[in-house]
N, C-alpha and C. Protein backbone atom coordinates (compact mmCIF):
# COMPACT_ATOMS: atom_id res chain seq x y z
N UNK A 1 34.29 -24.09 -7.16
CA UNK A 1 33.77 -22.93 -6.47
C UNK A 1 33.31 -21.88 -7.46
N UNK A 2 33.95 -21.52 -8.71
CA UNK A 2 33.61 -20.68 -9.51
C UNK A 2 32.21 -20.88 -10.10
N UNK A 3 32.00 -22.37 -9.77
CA UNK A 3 30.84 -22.38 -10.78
C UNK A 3 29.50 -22.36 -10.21
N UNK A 4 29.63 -22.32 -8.61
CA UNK A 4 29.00 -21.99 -7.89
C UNK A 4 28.08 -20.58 -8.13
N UNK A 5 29.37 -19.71 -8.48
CA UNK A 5 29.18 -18.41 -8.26
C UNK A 5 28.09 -17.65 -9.49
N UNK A 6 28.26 -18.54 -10.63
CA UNK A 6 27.90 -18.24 -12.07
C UNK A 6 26.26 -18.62 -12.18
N UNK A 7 25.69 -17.53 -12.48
CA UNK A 7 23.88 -17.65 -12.71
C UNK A 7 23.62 -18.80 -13.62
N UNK A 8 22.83 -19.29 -13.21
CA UNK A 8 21.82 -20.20 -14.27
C UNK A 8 20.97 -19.55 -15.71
N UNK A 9 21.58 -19.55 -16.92
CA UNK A 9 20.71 -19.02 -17.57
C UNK A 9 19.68 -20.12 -18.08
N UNK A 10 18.44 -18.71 -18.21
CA UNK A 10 17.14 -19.45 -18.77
C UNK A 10 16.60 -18.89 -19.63
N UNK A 11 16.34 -19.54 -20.58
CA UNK A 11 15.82 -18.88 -22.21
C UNK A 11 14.41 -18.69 -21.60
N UNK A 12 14.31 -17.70 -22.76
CA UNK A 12 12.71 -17.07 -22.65
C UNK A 12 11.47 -17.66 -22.40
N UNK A 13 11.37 -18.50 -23.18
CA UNK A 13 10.50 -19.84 -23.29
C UNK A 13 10.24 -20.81 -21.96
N UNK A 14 11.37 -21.17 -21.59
CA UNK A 14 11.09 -21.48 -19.70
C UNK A 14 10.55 -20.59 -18.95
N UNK A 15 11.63 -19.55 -18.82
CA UNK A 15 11.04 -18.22 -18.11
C UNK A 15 9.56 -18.06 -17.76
N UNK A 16 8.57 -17.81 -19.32
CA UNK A 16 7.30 -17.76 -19.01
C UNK A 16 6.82 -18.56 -18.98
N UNK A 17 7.49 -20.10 -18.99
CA UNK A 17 6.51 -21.39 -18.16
C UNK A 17 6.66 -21.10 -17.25
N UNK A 18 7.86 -20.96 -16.21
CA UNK A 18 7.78 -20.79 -15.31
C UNK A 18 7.47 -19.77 -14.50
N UNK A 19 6.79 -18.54 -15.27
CA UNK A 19 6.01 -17.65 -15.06
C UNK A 19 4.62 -17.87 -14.99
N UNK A 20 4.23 -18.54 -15.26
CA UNK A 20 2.43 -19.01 -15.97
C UNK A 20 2.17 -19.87 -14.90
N UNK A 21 3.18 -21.15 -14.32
CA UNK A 21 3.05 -22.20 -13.67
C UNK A 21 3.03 -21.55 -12.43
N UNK A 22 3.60 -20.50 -12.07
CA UNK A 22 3.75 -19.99 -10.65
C UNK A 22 2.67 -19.21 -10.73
N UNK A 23 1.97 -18.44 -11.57
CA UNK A 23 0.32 -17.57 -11.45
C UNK A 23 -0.54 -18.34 -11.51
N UNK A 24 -0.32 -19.87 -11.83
CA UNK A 24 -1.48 -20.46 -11.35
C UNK A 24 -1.14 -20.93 -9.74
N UNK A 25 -0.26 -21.28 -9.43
CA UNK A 25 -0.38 -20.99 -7.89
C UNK A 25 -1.25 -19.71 -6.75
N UNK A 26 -1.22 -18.86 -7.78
CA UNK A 26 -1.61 -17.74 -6.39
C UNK A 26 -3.23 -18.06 -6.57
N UNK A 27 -3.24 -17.87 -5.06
CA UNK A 27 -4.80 -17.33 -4.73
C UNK A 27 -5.20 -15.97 -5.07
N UNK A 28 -6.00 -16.16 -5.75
CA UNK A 28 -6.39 -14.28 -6.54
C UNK A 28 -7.95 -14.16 -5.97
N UNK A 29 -8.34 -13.31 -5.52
CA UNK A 29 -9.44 -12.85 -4.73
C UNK A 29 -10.44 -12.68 -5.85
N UNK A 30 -11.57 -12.69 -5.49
CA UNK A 30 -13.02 -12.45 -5.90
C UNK A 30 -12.86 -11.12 -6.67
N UNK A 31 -13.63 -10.56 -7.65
CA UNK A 31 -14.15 -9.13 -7.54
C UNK A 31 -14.80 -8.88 -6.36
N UNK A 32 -15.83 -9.52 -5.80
CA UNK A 32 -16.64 -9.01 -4.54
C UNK A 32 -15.50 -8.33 -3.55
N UNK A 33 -14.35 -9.69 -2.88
CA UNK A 33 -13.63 -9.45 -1.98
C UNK A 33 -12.81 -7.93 -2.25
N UNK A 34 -12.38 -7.80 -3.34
CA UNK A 34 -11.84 -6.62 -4.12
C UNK A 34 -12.21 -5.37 -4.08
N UNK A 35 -13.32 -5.47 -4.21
CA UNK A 35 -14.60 -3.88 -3.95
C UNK A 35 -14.40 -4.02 -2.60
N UNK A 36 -15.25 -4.95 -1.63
CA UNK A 36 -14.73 -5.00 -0.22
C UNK A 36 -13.51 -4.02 0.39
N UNK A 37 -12.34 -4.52 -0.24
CA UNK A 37 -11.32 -4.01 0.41
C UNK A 37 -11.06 -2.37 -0.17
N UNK A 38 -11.37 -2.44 -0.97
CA UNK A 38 -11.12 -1.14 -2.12
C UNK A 38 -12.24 -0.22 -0.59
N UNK A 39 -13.12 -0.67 -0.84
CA UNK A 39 -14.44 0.15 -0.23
C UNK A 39 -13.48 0.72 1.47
N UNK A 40 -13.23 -0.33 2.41
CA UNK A 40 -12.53 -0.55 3.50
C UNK A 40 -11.57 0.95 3.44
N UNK A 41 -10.43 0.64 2.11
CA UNK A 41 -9.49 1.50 2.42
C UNK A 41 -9.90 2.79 2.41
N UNK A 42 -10.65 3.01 1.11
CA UNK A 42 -11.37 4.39 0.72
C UNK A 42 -12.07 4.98 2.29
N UNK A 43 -12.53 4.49 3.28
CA UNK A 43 -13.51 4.80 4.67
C UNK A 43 -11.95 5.42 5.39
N UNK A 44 -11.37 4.36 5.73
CA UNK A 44 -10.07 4.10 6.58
C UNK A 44 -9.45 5.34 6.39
N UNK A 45 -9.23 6.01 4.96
CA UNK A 45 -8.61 7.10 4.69
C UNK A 45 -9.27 7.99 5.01
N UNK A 46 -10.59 8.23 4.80
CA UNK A 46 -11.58 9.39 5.41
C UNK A 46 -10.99 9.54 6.33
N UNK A 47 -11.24 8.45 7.45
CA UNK A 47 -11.20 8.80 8.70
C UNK A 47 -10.04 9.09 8.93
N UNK A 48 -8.69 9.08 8.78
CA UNK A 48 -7.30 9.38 9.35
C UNK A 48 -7.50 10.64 8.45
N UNK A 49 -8.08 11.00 7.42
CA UNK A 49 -8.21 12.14 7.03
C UNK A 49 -9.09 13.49 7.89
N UNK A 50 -9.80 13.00 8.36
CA UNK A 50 -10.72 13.93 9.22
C UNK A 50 -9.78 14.08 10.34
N UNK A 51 -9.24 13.30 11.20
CA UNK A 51 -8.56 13.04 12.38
C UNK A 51 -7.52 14.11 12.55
N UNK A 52 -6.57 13.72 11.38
CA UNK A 52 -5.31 14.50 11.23
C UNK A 52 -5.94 16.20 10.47
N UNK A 53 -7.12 16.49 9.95
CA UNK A 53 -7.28 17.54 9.80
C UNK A 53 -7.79 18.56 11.07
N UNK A 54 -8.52 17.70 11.85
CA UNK A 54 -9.07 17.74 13.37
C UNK A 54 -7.92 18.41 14.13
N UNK A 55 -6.61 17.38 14.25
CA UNK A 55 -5.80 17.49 15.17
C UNK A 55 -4.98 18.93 15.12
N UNK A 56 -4.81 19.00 13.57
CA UNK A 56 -4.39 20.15 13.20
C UNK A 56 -4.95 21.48 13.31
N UNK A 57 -6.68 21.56 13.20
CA UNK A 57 -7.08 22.59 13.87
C UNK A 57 -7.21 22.60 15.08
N UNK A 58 -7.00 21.84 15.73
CA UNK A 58 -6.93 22.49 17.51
C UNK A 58 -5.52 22.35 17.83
N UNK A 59 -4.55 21.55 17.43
CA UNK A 59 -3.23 22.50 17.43
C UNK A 59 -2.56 23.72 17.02
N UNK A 60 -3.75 24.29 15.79
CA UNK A 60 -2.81 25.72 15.27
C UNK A 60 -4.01 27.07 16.22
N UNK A 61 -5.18 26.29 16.96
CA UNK A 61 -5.96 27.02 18.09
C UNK A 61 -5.29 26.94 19.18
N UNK A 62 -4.97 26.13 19.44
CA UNK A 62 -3.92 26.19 20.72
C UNK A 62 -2.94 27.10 20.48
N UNK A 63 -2.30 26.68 19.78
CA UNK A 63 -0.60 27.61 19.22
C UNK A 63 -1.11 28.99 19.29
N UNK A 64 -2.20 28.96 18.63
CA UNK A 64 -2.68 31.01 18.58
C UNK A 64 -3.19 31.48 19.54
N UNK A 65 -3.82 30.65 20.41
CA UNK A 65 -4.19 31.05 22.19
C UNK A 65 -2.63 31.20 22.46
N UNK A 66 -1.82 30.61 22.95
CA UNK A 66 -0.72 30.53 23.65
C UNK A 66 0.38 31.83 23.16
N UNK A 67 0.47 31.58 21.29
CA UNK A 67 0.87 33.01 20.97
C UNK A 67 0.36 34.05 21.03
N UNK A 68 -1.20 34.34 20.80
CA UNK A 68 -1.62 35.55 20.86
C UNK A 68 -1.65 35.70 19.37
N UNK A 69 -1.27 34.95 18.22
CA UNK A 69 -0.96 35.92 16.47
C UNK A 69 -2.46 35.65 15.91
N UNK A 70 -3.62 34.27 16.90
CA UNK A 70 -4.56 33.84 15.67
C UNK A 70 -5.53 34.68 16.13
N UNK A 71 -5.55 35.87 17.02
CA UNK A 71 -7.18 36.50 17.42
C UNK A 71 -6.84 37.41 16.77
């Protein structure tokens, strides 16, 4: 049971085979696909950026109609 419990060591030298052997596994995207998504997020943020700046001016217009402090 104890020996269960005890890590496997691995010298350095495996390590980054078995670092190298597993990055050639991944699927790594295009530059094209890359700009794509880059481009995507950069819009995506505009817009929740405009939205939430939006929402916020007609909630602190509301709040100052209702209080009376924004006229």
């Amino acid at each position: 049971m104890a020996d269960k419990d005890k890590k496997k060591s691995v010298d350095p030298v495996t390590f980054a085979r078995q670092v190298e052997a597993e990055g050639r596994k991944v699927t790594w995207t295009s530059p094209q696909e890359t700009v794509q998504a880059t481009i995507m997020v950069v819009i995506m943020s505009i817009i929740v950026a405009l939205f939430l700046f939006l929402s916020d001016q007609v909630i602190a217009i509301l709040i100052g109609l209702i209080t009376g402090l924004g006229a």
